[in-house]
Protein backbone atom coordinates (compact mmCIF):
# COMPACT_ATOMS: atom_id res chain seq x y z
CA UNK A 1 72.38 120.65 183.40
CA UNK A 2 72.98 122.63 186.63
CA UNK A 3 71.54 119.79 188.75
CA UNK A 4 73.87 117.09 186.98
CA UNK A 5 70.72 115.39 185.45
CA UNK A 6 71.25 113.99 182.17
CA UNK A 7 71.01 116.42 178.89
CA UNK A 8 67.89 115.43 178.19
CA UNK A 9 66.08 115.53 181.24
CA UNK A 10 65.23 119.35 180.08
CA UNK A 11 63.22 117.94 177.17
CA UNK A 12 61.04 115.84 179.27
CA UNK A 13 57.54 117.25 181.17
CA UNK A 14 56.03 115.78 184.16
CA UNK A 15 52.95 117.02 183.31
CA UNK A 16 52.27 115.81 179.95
CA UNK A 17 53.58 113.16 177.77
CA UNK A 18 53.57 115.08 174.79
CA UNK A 19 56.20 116.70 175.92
CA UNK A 20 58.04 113.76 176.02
CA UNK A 21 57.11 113.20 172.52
CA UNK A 22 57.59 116.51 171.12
CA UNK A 23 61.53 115.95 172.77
CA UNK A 24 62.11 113.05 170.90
CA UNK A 25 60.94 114.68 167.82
CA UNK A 26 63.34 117.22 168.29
CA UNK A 27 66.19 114.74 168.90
CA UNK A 28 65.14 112.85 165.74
CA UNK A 29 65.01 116.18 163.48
CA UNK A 30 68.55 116.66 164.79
CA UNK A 31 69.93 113.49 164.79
CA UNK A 32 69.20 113.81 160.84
CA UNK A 33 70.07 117.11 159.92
CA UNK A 34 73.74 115.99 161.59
CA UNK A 35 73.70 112.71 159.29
CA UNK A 36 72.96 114.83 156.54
CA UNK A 37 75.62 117.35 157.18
CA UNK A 38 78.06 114.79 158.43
CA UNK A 39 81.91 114.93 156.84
CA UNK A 40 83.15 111.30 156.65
CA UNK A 41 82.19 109.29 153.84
CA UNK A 42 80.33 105.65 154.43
CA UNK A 43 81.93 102.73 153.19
CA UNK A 44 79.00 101.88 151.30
CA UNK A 45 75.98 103.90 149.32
CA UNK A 46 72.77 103.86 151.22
CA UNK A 47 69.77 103.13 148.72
CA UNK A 48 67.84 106.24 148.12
CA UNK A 49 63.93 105.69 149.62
CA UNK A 50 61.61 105.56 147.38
CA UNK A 51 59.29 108.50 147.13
CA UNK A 52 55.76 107.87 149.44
CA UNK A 53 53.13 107.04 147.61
CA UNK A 54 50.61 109.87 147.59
CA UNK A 55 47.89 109.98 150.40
CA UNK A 56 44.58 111.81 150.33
CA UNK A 57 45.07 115.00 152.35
CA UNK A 58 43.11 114.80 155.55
CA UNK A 59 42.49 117.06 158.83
CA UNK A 60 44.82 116.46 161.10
CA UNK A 61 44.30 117.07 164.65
CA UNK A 62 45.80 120.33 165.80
CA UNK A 63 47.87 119.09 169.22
CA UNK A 64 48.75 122.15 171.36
CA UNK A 65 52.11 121.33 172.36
CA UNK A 66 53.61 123.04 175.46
CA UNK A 67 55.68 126.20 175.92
CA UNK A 68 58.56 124.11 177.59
CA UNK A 69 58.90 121.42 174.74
CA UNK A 70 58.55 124.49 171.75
CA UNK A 71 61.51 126.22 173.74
CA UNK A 72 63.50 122.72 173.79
CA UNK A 73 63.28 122.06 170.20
CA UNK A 74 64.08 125.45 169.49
CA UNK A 75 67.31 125.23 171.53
CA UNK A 76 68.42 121.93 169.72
CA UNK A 77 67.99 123.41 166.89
CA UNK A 78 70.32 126.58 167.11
CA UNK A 79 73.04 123.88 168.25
CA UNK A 80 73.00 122.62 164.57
CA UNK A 81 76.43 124.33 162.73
CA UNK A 82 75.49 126.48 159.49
CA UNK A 83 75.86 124.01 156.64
CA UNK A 84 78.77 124.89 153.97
CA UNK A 85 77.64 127.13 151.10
CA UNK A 86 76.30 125.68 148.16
CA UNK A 87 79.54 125.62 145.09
CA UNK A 88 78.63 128.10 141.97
CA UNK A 89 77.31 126.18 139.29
CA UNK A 90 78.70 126.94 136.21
CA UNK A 91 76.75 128.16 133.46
CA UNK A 92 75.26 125.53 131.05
CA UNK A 93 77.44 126.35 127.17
CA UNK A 94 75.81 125.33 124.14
CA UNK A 95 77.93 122.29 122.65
CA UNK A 96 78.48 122.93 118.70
CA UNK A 97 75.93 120.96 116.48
CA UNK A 98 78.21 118.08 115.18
CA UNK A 99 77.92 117.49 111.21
CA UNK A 100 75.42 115.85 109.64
CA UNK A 101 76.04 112.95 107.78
CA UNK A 102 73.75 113.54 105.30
CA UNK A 103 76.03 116.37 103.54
CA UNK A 104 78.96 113.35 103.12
CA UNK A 105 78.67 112.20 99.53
CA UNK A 106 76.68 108.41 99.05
CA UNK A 107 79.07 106.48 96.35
CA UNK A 108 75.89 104.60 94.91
CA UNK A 109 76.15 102.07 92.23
CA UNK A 110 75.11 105.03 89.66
CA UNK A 111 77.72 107.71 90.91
CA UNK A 112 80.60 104.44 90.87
CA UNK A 113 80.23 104.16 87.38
CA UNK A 114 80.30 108.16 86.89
CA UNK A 115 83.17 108.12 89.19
CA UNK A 116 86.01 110.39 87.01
CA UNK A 117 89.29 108.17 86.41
CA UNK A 118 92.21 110.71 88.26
CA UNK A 119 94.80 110.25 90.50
CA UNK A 120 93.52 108.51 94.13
CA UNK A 121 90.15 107.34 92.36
CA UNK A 122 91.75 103.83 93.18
CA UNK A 123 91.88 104.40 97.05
CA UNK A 124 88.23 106.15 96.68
CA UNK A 125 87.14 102.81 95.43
CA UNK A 126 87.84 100.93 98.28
CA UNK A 127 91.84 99.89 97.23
CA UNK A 128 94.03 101.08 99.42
CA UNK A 129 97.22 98.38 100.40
CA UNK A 130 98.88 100.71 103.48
CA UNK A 131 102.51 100.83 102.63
CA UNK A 132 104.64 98.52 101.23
CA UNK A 133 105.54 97.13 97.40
CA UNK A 134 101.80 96.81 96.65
CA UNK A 135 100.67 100.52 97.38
CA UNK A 136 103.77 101.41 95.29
CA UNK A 137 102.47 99.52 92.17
CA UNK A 138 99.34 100.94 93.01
CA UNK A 139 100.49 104.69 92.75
CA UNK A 140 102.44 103.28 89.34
CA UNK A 141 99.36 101.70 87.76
CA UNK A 142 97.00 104.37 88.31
CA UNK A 143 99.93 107.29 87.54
CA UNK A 144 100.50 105.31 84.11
CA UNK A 145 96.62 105.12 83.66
CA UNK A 146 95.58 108.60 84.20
CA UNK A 147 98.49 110.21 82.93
CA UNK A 148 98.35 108.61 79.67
CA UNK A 149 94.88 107.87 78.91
CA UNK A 150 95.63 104.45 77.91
CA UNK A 151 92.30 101.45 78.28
CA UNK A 152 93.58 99.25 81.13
CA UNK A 153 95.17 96.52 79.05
CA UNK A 154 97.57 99.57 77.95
CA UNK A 155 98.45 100.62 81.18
CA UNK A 156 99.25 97.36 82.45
CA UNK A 157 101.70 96.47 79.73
CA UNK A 158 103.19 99.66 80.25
CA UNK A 159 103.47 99.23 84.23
CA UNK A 160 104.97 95.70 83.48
CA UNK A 161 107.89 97.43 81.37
CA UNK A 162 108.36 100.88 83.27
CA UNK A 163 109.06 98.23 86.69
CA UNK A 164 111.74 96.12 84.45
CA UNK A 165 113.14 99.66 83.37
CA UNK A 166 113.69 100.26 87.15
CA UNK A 167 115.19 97.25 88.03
CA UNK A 168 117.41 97.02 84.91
CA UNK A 169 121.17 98.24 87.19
CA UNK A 170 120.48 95.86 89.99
CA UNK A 171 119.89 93.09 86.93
CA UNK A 172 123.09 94.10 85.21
CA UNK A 173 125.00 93.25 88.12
CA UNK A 174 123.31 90.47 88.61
CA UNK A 175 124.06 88.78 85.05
CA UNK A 176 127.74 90.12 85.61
CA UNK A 177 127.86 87.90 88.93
CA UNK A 178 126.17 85.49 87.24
CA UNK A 179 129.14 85.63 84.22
CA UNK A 180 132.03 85.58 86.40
CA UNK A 181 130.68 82.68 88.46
CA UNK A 182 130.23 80.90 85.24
CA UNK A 183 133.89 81.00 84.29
CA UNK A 184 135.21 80.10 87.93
CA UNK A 185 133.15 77.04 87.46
CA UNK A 186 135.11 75.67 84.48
CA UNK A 187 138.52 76.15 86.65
CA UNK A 188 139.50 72.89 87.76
CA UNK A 189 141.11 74.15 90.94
CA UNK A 190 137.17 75.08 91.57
CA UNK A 191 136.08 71.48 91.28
CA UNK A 192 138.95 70.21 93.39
CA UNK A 193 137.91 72.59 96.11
CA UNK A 194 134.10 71.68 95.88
CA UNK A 195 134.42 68.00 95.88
CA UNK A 196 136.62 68.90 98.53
CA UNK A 197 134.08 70.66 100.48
CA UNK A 198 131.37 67.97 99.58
CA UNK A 199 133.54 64.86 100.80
CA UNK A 200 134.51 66.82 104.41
CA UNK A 201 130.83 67.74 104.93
CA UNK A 202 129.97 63.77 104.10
CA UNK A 203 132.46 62.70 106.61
CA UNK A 204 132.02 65.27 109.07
CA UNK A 205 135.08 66.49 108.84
CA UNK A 206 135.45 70.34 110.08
CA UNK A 207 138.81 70.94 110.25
CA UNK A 208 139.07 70.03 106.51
CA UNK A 209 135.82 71.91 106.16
CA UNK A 210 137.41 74.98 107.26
CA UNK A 211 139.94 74.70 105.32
CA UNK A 212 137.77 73.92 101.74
CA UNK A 213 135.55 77.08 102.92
CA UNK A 214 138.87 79.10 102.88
CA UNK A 215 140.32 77.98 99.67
CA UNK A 216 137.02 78.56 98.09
CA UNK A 217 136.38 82.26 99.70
CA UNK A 218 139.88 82.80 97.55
CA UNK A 219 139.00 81.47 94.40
CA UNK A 220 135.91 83.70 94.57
CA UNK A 221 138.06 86.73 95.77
CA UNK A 222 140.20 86.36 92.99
CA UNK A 223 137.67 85.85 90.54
CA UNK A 224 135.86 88.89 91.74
CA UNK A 225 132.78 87.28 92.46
CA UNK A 226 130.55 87.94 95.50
CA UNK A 227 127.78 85.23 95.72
CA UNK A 228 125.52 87.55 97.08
CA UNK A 229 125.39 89.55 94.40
CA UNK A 230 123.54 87.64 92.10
CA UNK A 231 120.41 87.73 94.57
CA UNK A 232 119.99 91.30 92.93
CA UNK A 233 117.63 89.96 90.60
CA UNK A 234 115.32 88.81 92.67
CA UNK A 235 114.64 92.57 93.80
CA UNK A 236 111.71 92.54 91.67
CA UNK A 237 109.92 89.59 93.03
CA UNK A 238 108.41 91.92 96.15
CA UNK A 239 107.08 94.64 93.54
CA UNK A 240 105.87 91.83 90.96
CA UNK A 241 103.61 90.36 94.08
CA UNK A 242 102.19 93.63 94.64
CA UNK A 243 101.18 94.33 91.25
CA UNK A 244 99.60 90.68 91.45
CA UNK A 245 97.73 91.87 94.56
CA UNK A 246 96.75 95.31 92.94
CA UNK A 247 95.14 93.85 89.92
CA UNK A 248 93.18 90.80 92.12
CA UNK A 249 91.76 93.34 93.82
CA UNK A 250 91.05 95.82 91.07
CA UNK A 251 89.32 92.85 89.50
CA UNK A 252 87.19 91.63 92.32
CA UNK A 253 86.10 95.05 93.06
CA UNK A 254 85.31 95.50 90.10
CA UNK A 255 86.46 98.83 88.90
CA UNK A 256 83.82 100.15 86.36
CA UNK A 257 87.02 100.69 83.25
CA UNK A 258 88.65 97.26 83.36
CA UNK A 259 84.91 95.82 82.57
CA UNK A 260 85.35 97.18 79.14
CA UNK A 261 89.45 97.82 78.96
CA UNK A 262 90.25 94.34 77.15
CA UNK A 263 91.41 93.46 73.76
CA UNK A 264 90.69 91.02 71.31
CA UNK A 265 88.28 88.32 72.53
CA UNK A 266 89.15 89.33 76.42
CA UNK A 267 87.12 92.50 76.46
CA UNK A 268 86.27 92.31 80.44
CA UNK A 269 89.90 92.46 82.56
CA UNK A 270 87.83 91.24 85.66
CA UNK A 271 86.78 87.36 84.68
CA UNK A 272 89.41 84.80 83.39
CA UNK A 273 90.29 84.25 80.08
CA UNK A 274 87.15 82.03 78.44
CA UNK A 275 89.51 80.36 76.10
CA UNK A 276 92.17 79.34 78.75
CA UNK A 277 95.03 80.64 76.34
CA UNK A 278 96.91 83.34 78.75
CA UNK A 279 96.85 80.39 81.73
CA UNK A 280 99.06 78.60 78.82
CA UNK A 281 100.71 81.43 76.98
CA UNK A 282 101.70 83.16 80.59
CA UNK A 283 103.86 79.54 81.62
CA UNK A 284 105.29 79.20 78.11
CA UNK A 285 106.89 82.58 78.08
CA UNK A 286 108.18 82.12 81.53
CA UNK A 287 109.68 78.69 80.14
CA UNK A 288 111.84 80.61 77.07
CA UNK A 289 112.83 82.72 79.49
CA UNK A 290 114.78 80.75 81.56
CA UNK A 291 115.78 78.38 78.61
CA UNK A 292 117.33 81.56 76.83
CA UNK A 293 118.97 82.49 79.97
CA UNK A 294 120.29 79.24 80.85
CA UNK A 295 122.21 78.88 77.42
CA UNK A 296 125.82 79.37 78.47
CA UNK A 297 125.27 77.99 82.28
CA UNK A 298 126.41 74.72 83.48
CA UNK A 299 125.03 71.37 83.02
CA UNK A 300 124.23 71.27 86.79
CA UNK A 301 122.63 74.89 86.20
CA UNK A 302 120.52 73.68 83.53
CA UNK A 303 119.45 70.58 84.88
CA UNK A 304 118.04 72.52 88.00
CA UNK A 305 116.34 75.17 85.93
CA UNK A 306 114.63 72.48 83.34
CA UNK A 307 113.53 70.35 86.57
CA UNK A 308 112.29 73.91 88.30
CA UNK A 309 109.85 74.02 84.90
CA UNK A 310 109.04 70.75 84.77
CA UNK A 311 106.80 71.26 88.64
CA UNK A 312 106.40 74.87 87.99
CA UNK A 313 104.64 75.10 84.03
CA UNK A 314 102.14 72.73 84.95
CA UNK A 315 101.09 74.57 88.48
CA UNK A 316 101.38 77.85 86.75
CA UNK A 317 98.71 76.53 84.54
CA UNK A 318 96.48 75.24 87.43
CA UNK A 319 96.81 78.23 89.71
CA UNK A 320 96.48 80.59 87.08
CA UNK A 321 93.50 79.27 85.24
CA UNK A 322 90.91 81.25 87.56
CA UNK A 323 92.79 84.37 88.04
CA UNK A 324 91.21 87.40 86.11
CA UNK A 325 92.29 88.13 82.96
CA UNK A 326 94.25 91.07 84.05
CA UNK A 327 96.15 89.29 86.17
CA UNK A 328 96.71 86.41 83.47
CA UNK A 329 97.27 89.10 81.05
CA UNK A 330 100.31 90.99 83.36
CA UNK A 331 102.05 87.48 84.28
CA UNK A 332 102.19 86.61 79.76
CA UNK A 333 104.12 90.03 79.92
CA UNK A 334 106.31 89.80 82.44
CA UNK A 335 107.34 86.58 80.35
CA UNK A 336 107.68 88.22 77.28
CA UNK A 337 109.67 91.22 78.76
CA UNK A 338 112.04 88.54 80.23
CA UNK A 339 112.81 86.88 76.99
CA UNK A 340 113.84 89.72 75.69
CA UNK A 341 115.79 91.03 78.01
CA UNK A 342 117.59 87.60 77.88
CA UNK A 343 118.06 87.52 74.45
CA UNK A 344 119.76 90.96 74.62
CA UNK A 345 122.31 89.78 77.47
CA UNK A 346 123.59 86.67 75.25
CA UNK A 347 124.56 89.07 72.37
CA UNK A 348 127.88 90.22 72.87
CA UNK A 349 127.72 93.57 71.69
CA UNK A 350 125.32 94.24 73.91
CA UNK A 351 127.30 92.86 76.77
CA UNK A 352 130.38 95.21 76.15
CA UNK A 353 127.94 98.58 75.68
CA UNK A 354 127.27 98.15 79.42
CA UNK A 355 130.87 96.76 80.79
CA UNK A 356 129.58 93.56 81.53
CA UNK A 357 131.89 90.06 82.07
CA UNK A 358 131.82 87.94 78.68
CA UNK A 359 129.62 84.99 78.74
CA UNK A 360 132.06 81.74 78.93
CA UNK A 361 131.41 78.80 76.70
CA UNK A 362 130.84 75.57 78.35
CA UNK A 363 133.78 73.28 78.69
CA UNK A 364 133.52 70.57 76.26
CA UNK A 365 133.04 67.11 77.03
CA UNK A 366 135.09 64.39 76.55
CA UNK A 367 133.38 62.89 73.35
CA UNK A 368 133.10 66.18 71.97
CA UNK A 369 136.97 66.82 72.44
CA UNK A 370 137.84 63.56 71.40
CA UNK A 371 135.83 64.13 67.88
CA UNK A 372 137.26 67.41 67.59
CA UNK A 373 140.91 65.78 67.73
CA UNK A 374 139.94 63.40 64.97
CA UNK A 375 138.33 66.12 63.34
CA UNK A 376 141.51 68.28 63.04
CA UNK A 377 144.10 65.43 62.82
CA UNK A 378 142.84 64.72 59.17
CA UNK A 379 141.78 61.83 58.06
CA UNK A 380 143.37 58.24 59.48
CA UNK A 381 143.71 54.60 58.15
CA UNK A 382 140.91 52.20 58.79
CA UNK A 383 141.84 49.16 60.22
CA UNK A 384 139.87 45.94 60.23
CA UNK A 385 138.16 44.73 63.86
CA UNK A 386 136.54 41.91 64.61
CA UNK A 387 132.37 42.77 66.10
CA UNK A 388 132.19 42.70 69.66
CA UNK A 389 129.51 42.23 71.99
CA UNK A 390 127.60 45.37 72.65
CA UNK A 391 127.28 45.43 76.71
CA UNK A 392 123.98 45.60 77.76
CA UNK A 393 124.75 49.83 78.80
CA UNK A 394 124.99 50.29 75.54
CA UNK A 395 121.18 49.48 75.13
CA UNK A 396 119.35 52.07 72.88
CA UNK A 397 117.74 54.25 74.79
CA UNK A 398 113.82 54.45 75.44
CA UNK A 399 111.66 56.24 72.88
CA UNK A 400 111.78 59.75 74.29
CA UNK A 401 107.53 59.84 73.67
CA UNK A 402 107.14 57.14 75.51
CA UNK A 403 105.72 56.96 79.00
CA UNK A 404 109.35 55.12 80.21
CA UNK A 405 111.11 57.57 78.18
CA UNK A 406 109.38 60.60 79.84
CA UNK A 407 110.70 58.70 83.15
CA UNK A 408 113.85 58.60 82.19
CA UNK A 409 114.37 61.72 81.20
CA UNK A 410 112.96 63.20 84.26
CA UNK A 411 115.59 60.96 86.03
CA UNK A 412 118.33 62.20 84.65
CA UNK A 413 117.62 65.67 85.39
CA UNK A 414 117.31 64.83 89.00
CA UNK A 415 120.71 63.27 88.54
CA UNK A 416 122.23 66.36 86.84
CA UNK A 417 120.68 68.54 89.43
CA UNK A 418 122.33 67.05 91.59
CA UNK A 419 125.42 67.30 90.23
CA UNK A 420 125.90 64.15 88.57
CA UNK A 421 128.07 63.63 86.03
CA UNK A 422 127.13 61.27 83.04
CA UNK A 423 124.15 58.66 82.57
CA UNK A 424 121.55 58.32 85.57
CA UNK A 425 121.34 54.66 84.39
CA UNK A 426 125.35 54.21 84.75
CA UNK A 427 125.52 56.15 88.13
CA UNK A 428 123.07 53.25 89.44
CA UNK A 429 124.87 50.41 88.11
CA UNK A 430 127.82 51.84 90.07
CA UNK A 431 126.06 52.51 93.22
CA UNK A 432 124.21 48.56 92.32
CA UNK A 433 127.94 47.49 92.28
CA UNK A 434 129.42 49.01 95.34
CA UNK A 435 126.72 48.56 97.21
CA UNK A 436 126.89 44.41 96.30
CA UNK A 437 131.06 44.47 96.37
CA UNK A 438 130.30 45.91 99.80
CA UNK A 439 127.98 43.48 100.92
CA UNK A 440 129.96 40.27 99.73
CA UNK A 441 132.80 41.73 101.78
CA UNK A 442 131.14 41.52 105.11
CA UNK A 443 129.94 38.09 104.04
CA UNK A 444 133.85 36.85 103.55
CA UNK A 445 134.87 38.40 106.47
CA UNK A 446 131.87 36.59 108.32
CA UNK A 447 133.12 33.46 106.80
CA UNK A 448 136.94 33.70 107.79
CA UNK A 449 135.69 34.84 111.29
CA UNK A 450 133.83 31.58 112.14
CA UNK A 451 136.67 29.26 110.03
CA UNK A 452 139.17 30.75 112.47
CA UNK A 453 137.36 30.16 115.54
CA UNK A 454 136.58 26.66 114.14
CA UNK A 455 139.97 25.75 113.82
CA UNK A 456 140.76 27.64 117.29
CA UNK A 457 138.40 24.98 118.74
CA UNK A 458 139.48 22.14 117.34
CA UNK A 459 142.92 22.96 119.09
């Protein structure tokens, strides 16, 4: 270094060449242990070497290597900087032994049927809804159950009532809507308006839209009748789902009571009723319901509800056929519960108990006013008329057994449904009629069209 010669022109000797090879060692050794120790990170990981392979240890030959290249080496060596201490490790803690699963209880087939009927022994079982209508007819069926010791058949009848109990004030003011609507109806300032209403929507009129939407918002004002209260009683539609989903489930489970919680020839709650009777007994009761309710409503009322049972009774009977027998069971009921409770609302004593609107009569129609003039005028002279031809209107009707009869019948509710007034078979004739007194017009208007630009021509 004094001379200016390189660095490593100390590390050589001109006398041997191990020297020279001893130097390089050196250089190597150092070269490394600054790679090892070196503070910026590589871009990439360099693959670990595999471990040698093990040789059989032999005697090596013992080079003597100079005093000048030891005292190199050495010097290199004291040039490498002290590596950084080594960080504490911490001491190794004992993680906690995590529980075995073999002290969790194993609901086998045996302990399932030994399983003790209280409260949650549902959601144990495997039926558990979340939140919503169907976990609260859950909690209600098994409370009901458990609480009263009742076989299932018991405590399902008994759910069925205690959720029409519940929803008894929102149906009161439903039927009191439905009352009060009832009697607006039969104003005739009320058909005006809807005819009114019907004819601007046909023509596409809005500013006479407008103004039928206002006159009817004050007939119902003064009436005291908000339409939207007589959606009250469909508040239990929601809960009566949820019981449907609670019992499917309980069924196809199964759980080990409602195998043996039946009655009469349906001892097992979980298959459908053999005998298909509560597919049929379930529809029918849901039929007198709305036939009792429907009693005092309007013709267009009735007609809807009788053509609502005439798609609905026989699907009920389809879809219902392979439900279990619970379910069958809870849907006869409901039925039942609602015939009564519809019975009950067309007394009138019952009606005033709970302050609710008088059920109005249905206007009469005209034949039945007309016969109740003659009726109360006494008797009157006959006079003598000659026969007439019967028009061919007139025509008895079909047998009502008969296949066209059944057709006809199902026609004219359609036609009352939709608000029709008076034969199906006469409201066709009419359309028949205006439909041809329409056509002929165009024709004769064709025809004096071309005569007048005959004549035009001629000129």
């Amino acid at each position: 270094m004094r001379n200016g010669g390189a660095p490593w022109a100390a590390l050589r000797s001109t006398n041997s060449r191990l020297g020279g090879l001893a130097g390089t060692v050196a250089i190597g050794g150092s070269l490394e242990t600054r790679r090892a120790i070196s503070l910026w990170d590589k871009s990439e990981p360099q693959p670990t070497p595999s471990a040698p392979s093990p040789v059989a240890p032999t005697a090596p030959a013992a080079p003597v290597a100079p005093s000048g290249s030891v005292d190199a080496a050495s010097a290199s060596a004291s040039s490498i900087p002290p590596s950084a201490p080594a960080a504490p490790v911490a001491p190794i803690v004992p993680e906690a032994a995590a529980p075995s699963t073999s002290s969790l209880p194993e609901l086998d087939a045996a302990s399932l049927l030994d399983l003790p009927e209280q409260i949650g022994f549902l959601k144990t079982l495997g039926l558990d809804f979340g939140w919503g209508p169907s976990s609260v007819m859950q909690w209600a069926l098994e409370h009901v159950h458990v609480l009263s010791g009742m076989p299932w058949w018991g405590s399902i009848a008994a759910t069925a009532i205690l959720l029409r109990l519940v929803m008894f004030k929102p149906l009161l003011k439903s039927q009191d809507t439905s009352a009060r609507m009832q009697k607006l109806h039969q104003d005739p300032a009320y058909d005006e308006t809807r005819k009114a209403m019907q004819e601007a929507m046909a023509s596409g009129n809005s500013a006479a839209m407008t103004e039928a939407r206002r006159d009817m918002s004050m007939l119902n004002k003064r009436a005291g009748v908000n339409p939207l209260n007589a959606f009250w009683g469909l508040l239990q539609i929601p809960f009566g789902y949820g019981m449907f989903r609670v019992l499917n489930g309980a069924a196809s489970i199964p759980v080990p009571g409602m195998e043996t919680g039946g009655f009469l020839w349906i001892t097992d709650l979980t298959v459908s009723d053999p005998y298909f009777l509560l597919p049929i007994a379930g529809p029918m009761a849901m039929f007198a319901m709305v036939k009792l309710g429907s009693k005092y409503s309007t013709p267009q009322a009735k007609a809807q509800q009788k053509l609502m049972m005439y798609i609905l009774g026989p699907l009920s009977v389809i879809f219902t056929s392979y439900l279990p027998a619970g379910v069958q069971f809870y849907f006869f009921i409901t039925g039942l519960i609602g015939v009564a409770q519809n019975w009950l609302f067309s007394k009138a004593a019952f009606r005033s108990l709970f302050n609710l609107t008088p059920i109005a009569t249905p206007a009469p129609t005209i034949g039945t006013t007309a016969t109740a003039t003659r009726i109360a005028s006494g008797p009157t002279r006959l006079n003598y008329q000659a026969p007439r031809s019967t028009p061919a209107a007139a025509a008895p009707a079909a047998d009502a057994g008969s296949i066209k009869g059944i057709v006809d019948n199902l026609k004219q509710t359609v036609h009352n449904a939709k608000g029709g007034a008076g034969n199906h078979l006469e409201a066709g004739r009419k359309r028949e009629a205006e439909k041809a007194a329409k056509k002929y017009a165009e024709q004769r208007g064709e025809q004096e069209r071309q005569k007048f630009w005959s004549e035009t021509r001629k000129k």
